[in-house]
PDB file of N, CA and C in Angstrom:
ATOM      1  N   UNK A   1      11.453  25.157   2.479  1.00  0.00           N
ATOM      2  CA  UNK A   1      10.658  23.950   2.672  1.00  0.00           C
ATOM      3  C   UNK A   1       9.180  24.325   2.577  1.00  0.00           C
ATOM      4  N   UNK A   2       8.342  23.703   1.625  1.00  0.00           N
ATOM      5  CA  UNK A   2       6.898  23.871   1.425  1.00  0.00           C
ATOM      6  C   UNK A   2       6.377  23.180   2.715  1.00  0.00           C
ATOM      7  N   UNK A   3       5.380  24.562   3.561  1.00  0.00           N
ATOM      8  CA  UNK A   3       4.413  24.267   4.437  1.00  0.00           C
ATOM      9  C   UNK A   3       3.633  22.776   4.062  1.00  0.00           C
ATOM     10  N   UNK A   4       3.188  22.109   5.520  1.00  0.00           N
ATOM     11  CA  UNK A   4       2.594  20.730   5.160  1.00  0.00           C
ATOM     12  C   UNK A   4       1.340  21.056   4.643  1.00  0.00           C
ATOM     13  N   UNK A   5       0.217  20.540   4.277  1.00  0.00           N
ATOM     14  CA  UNK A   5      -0.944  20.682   4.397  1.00  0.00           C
ATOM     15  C   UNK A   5      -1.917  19.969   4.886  1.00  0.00           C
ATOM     16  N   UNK A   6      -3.000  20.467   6.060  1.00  0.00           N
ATOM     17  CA  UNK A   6      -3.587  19.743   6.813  1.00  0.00           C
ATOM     18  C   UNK A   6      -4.732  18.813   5.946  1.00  0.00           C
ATOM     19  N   UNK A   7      -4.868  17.529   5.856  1.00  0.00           N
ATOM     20  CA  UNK A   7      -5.786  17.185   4.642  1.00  0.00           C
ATOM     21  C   UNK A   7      -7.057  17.055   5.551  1.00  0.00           C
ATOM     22  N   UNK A   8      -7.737  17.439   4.420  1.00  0.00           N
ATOM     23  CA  UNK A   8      -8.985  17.774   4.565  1.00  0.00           C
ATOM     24  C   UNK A   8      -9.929  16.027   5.506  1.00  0.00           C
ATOM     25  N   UNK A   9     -10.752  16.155   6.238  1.00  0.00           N
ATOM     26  CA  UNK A   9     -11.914  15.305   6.712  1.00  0.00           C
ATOM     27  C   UNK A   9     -12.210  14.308   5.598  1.00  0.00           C
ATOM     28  N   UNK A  10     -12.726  14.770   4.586  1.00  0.00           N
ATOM     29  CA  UNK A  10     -13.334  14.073   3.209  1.00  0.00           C
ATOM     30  C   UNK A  10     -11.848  13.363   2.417  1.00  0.00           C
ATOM     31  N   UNK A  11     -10.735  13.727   3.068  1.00  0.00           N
ATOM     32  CA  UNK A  11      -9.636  13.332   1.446  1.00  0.00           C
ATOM     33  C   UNK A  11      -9.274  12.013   1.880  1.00  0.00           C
ATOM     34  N   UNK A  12      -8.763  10.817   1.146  1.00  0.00           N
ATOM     35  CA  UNK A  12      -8.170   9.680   1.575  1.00  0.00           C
ATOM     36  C   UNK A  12      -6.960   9.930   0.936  1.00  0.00           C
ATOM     37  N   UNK A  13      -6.216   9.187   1.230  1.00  0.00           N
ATOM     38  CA  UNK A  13      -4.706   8.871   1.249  1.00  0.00           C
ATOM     39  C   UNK A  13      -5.112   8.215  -0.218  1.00  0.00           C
ATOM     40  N   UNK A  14      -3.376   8.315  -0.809  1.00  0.00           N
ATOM     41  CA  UNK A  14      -3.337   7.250  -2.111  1.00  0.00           C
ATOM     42  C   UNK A  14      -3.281   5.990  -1.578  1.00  0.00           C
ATOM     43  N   UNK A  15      -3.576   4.899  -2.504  1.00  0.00           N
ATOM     44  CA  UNK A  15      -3.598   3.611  -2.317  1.00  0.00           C
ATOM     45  C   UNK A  15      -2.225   3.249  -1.938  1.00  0.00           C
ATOM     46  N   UNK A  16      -1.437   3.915  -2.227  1.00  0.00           N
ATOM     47  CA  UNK A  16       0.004   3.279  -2.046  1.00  0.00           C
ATOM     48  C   UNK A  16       0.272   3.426  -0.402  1.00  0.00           C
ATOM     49  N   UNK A  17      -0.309   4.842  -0.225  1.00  0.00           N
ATOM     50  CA  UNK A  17       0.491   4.643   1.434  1.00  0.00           C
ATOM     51  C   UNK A  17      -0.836   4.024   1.897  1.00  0.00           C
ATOM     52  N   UNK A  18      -1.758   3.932   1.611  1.00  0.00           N
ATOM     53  CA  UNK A  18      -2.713   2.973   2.528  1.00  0.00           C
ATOM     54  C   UNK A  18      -2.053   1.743   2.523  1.00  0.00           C
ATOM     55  N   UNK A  19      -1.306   1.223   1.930  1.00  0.00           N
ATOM     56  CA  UNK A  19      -0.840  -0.119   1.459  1.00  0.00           C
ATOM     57  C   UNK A  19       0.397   0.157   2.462  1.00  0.00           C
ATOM     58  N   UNK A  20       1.395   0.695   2.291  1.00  0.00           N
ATOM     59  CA  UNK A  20       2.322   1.206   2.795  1.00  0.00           C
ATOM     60  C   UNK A  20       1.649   0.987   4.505  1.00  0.00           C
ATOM     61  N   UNK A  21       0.888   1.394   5.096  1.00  0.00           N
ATOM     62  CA  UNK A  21       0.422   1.445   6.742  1.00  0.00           C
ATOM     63  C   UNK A  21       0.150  -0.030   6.670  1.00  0.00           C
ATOM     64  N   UNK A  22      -0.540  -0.500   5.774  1.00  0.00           N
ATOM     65  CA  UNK A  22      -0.842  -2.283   5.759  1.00  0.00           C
ATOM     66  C   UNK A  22       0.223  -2.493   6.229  1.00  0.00           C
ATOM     67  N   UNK A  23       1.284  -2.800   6.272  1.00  0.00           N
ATOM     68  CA  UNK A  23       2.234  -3.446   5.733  1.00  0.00           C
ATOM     69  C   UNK A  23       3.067  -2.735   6.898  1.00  0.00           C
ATOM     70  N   UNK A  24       2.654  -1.477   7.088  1.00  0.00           N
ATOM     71  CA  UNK A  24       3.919  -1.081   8.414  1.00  0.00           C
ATOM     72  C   UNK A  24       3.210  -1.640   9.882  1.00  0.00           C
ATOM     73  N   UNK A  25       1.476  -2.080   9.825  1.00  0.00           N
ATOM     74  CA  UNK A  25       1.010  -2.808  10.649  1.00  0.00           C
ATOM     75  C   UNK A  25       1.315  -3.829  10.767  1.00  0.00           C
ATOM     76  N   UNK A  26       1.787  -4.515  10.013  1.00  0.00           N
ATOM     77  CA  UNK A  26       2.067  -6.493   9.739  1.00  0.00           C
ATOM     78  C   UNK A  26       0.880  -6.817   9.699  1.00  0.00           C
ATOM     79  N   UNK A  27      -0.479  -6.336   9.005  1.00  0.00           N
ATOM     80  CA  UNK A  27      -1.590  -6.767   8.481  1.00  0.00           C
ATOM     81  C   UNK A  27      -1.666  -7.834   8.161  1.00  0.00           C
ATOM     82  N   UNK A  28      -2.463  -8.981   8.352  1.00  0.00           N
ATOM     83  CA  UNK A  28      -2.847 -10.236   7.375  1.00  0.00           C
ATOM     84  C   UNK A  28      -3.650 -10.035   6.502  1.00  0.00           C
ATOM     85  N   UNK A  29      -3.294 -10.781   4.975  1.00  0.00           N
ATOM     86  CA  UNK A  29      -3.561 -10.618   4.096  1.00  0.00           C
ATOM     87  C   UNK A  29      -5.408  -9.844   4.121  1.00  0.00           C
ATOM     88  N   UNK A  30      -6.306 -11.184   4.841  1.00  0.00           N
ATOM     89  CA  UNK A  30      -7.394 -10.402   5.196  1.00  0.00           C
ATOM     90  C   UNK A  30      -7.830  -9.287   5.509  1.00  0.00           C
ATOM     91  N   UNK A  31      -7.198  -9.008   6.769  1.00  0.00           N
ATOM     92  CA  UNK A  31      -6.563  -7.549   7.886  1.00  0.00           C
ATOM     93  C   UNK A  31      -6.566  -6.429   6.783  1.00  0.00           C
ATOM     94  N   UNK A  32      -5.372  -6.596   5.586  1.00  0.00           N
ATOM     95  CA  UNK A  32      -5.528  -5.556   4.855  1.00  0.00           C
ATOM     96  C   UNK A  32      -6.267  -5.094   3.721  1.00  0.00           C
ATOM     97  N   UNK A  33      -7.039  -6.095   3.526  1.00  0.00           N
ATOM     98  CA  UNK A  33      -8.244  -6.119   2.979  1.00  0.00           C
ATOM     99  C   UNK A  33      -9.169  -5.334   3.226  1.00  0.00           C
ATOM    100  N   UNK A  34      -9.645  -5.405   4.520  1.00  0.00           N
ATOM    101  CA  UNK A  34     -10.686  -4.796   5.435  1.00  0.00           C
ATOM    102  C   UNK A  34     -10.168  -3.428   5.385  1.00  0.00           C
ATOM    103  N   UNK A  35      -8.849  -3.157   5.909  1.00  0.00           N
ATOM    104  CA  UNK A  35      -8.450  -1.839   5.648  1.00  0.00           C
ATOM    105  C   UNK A  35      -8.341  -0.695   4.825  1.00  0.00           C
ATOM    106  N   UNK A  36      -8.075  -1.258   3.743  1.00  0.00           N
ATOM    107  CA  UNK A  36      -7.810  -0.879   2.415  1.00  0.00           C
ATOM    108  C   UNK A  36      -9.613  -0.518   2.597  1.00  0.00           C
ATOM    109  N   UNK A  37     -10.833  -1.525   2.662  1.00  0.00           N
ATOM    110  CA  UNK A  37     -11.725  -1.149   1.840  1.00  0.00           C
ATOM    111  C   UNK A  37     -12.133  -0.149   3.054  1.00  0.00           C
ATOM    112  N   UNK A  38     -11.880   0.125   4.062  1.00  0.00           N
ATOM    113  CA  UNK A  38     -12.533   1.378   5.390  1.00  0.00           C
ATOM    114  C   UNK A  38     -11.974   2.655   4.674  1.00  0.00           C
ATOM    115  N   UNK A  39     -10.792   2.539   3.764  1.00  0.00           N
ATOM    116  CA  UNK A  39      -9.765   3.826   3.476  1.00  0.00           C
ATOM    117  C   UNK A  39     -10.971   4.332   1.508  1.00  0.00           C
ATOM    118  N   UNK A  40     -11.837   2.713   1.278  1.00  0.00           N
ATOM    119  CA  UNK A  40     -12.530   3.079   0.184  1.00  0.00           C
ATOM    120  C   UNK A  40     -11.769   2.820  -0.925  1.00  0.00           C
ATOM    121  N   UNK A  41     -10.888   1.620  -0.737  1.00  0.00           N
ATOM    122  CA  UNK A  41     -10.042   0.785  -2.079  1.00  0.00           C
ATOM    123  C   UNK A  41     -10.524  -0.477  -2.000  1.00  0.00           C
ATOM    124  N   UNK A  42     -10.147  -1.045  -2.932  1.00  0.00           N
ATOM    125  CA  UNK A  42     -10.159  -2.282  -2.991  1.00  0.00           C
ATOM    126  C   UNK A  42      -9.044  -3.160  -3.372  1.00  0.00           C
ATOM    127  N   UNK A  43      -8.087  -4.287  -3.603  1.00  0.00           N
ATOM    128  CA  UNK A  43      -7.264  -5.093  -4.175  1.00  0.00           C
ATOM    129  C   UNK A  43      -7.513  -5.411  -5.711  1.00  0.00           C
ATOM    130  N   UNK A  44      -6.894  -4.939  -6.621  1.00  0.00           N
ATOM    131  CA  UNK A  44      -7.599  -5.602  -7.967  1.00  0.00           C
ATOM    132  C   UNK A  44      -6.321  -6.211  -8.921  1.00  0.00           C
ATOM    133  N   UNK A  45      -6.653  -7.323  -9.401  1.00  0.00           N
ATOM    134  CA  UNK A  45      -4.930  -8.331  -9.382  1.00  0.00           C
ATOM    135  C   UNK A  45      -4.972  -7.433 -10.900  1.00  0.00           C
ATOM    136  N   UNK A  46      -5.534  -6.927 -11.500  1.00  0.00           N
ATOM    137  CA  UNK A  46      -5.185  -6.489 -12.999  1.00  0.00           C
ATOM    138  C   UNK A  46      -3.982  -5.194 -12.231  1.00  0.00           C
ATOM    139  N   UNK A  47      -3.713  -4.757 -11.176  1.00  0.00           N
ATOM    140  CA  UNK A  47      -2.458  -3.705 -11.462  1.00  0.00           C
ATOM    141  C   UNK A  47      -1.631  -4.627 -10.460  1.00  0.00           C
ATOM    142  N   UNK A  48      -0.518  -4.196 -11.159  1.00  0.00           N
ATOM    143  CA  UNK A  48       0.894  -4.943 -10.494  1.00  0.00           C
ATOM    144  C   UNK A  48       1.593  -4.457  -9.445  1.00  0.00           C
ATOM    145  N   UNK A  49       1.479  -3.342  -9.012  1.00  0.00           N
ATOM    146  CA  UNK A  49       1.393  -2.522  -7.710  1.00  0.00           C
ATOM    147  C   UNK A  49       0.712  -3.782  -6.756  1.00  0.00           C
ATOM    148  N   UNK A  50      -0.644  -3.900  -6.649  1.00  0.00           N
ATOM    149  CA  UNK A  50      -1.677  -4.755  -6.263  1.00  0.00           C
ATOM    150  C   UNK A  50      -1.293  -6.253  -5.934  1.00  0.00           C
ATOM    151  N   UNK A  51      -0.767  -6.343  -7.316  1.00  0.00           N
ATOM    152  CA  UNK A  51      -0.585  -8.184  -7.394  1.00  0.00           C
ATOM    153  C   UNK A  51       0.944  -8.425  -6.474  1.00  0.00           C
ATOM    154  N   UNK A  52       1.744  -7.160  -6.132  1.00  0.00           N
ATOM    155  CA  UNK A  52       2.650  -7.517  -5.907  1.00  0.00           C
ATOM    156  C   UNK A  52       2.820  -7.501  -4.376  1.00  0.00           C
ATOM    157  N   UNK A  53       2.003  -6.223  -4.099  1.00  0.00           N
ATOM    158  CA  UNK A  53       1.582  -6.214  -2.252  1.00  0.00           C
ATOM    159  C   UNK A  53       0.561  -7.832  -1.779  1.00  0.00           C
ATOM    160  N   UNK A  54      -0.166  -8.060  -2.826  1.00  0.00           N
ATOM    161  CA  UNK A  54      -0.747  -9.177  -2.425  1.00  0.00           C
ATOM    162  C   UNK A  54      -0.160 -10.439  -2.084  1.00  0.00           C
ATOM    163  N   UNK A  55       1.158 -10.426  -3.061  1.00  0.00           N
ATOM    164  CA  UNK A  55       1.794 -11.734  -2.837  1.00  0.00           C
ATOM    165  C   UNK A  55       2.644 -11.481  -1.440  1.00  0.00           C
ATOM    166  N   UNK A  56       3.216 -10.455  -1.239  1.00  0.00           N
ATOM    167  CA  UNK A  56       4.279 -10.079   0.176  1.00  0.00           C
ATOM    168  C   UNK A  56       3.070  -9.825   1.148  1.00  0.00           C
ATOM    169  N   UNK A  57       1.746  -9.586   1.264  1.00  0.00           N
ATOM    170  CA  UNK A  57       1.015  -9.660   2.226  1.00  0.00           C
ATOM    171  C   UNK A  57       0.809 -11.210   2.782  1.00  0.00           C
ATOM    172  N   UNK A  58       0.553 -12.297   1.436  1.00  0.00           N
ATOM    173  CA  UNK A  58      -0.256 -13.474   1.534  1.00  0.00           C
ATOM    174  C   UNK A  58       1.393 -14.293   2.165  1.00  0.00           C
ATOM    175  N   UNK A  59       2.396 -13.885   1.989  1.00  0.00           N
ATOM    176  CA  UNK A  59       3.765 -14.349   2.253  1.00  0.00           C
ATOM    177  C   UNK A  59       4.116 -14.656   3.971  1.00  0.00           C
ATOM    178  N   UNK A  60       3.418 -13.040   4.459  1.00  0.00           N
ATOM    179  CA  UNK A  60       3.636 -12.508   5.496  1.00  0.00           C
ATOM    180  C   UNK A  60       5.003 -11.779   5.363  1.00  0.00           C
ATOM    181  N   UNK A  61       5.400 -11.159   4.329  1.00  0.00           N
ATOM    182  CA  UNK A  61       6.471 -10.399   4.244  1.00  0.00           C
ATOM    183  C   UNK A  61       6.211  -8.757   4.231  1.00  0.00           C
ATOM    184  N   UNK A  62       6.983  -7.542   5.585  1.00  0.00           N
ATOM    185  CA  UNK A  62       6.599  -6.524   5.578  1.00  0.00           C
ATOM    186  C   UNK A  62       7.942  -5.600   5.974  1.00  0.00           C
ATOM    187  N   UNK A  63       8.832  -6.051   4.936  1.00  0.00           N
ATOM    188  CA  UNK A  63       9.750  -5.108   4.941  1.00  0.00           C
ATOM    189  C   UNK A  63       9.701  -4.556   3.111  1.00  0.00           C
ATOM    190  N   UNK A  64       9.189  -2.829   3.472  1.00  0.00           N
ATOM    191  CA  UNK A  64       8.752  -2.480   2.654  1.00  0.00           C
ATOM    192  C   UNK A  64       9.814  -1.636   1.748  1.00  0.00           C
ATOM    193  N   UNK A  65      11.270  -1.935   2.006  1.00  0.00           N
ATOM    194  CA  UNK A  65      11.940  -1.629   1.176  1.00  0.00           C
ATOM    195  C   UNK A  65      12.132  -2.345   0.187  1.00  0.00           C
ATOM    196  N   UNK A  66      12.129  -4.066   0.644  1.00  0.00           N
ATOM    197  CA  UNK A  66      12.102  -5.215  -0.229  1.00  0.00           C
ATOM    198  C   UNK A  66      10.920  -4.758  -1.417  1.00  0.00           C
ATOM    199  N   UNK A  67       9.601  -5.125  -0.772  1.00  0.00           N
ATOM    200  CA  UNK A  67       8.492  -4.767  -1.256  1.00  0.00           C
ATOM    201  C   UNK A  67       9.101  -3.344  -2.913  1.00  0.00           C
ATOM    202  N   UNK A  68       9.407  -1.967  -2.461  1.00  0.00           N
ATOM    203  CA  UNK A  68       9.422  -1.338  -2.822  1.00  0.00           C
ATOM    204  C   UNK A  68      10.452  -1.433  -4.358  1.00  0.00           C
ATOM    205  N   UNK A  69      11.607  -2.453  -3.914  1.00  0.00           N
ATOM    206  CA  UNK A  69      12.552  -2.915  -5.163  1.00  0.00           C
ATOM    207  C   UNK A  69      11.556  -3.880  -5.955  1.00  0.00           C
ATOM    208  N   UNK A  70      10.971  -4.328  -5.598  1.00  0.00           N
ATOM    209  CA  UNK A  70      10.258  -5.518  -6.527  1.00  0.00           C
ATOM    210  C   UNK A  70       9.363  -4.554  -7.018  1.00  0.00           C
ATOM    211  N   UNK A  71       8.711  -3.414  -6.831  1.00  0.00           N
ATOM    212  CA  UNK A  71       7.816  -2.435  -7.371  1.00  0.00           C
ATOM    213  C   UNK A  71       8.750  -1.848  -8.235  1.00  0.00           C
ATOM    214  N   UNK A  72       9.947  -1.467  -7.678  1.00  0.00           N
ATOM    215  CA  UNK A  72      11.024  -0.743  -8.697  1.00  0.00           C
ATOM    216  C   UNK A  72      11.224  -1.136 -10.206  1.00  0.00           C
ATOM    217  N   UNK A  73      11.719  -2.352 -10.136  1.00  0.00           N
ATOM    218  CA  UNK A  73      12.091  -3.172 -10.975  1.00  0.00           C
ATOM    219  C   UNK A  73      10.595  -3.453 -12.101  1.00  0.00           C
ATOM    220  N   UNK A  74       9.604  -3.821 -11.524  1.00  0.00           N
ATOM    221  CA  UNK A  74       8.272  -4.042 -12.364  1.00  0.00           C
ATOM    222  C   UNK A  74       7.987  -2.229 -12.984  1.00  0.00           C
ATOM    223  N   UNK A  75       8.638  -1.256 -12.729  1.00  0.00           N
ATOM    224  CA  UNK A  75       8.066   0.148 -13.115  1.00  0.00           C
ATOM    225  C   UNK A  75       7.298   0.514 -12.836  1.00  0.00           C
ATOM    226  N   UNK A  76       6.476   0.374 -11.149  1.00  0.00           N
ATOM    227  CA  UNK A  76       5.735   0.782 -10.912  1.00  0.00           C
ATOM    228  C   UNK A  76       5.894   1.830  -9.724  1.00  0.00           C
ATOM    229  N   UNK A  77       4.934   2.545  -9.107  1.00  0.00           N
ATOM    230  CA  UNK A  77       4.973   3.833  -7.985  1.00  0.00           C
ATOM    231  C   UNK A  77       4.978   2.674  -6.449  1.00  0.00           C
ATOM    232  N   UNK A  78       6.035   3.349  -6.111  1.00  0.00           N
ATOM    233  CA  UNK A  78       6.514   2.546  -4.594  1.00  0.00           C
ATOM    234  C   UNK A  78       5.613   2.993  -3.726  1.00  0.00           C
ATOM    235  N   UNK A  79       5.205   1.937  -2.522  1.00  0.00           N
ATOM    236  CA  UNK A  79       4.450   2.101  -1.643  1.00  0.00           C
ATOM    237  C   UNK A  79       4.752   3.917  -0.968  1.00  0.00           C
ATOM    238  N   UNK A  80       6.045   3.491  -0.728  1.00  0.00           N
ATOM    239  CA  UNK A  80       6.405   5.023  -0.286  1.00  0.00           C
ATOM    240  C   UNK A  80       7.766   5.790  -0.981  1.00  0.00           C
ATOM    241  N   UNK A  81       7.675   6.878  -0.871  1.00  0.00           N
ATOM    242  CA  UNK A  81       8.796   7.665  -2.336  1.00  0.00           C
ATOM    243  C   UNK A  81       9.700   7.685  -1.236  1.00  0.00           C
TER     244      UNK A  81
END
């Protein structure tokens, strides 16, 4: 088993698990807005990753396995592997 690695002060997380904690918070759509941009992202509807957390955020839907098949199916990288 590969040692963890402690991440560095300066590193952020990928957008996906920042999205991924949205969403394991039950964030409102706003809520994860704000979050996302403290982590130094933003929401941008041109990726479908994006457009698709946006619609299950704006839903109030945060079961992120659901979430993760509808990412499946579109071919995109799941909130969480």
């Amino acid at each position: 088993m590969p040692a963890l690695k402690r991440a560095e002060a300066n590193e952020l997380p990928p957008k996906n698990v920042v999205l991924a904690l949205a969403f394991a918070l039950e964030l409102s759509f706003e809520e994860a807005k704000s979050f996302l941009d403290l982590a130094g992202y933003t929401l941008m509807c041109s990726d479908a990753l994006e457009t698709i957390a946006e619609y299950y955020l704006k839903k109030k839907v945060y079961d992120v396995l659901r979430i993760n098949r509808a990412l499946f199916g579109k071919e995109q990288r799941l909130l969480v592997g």
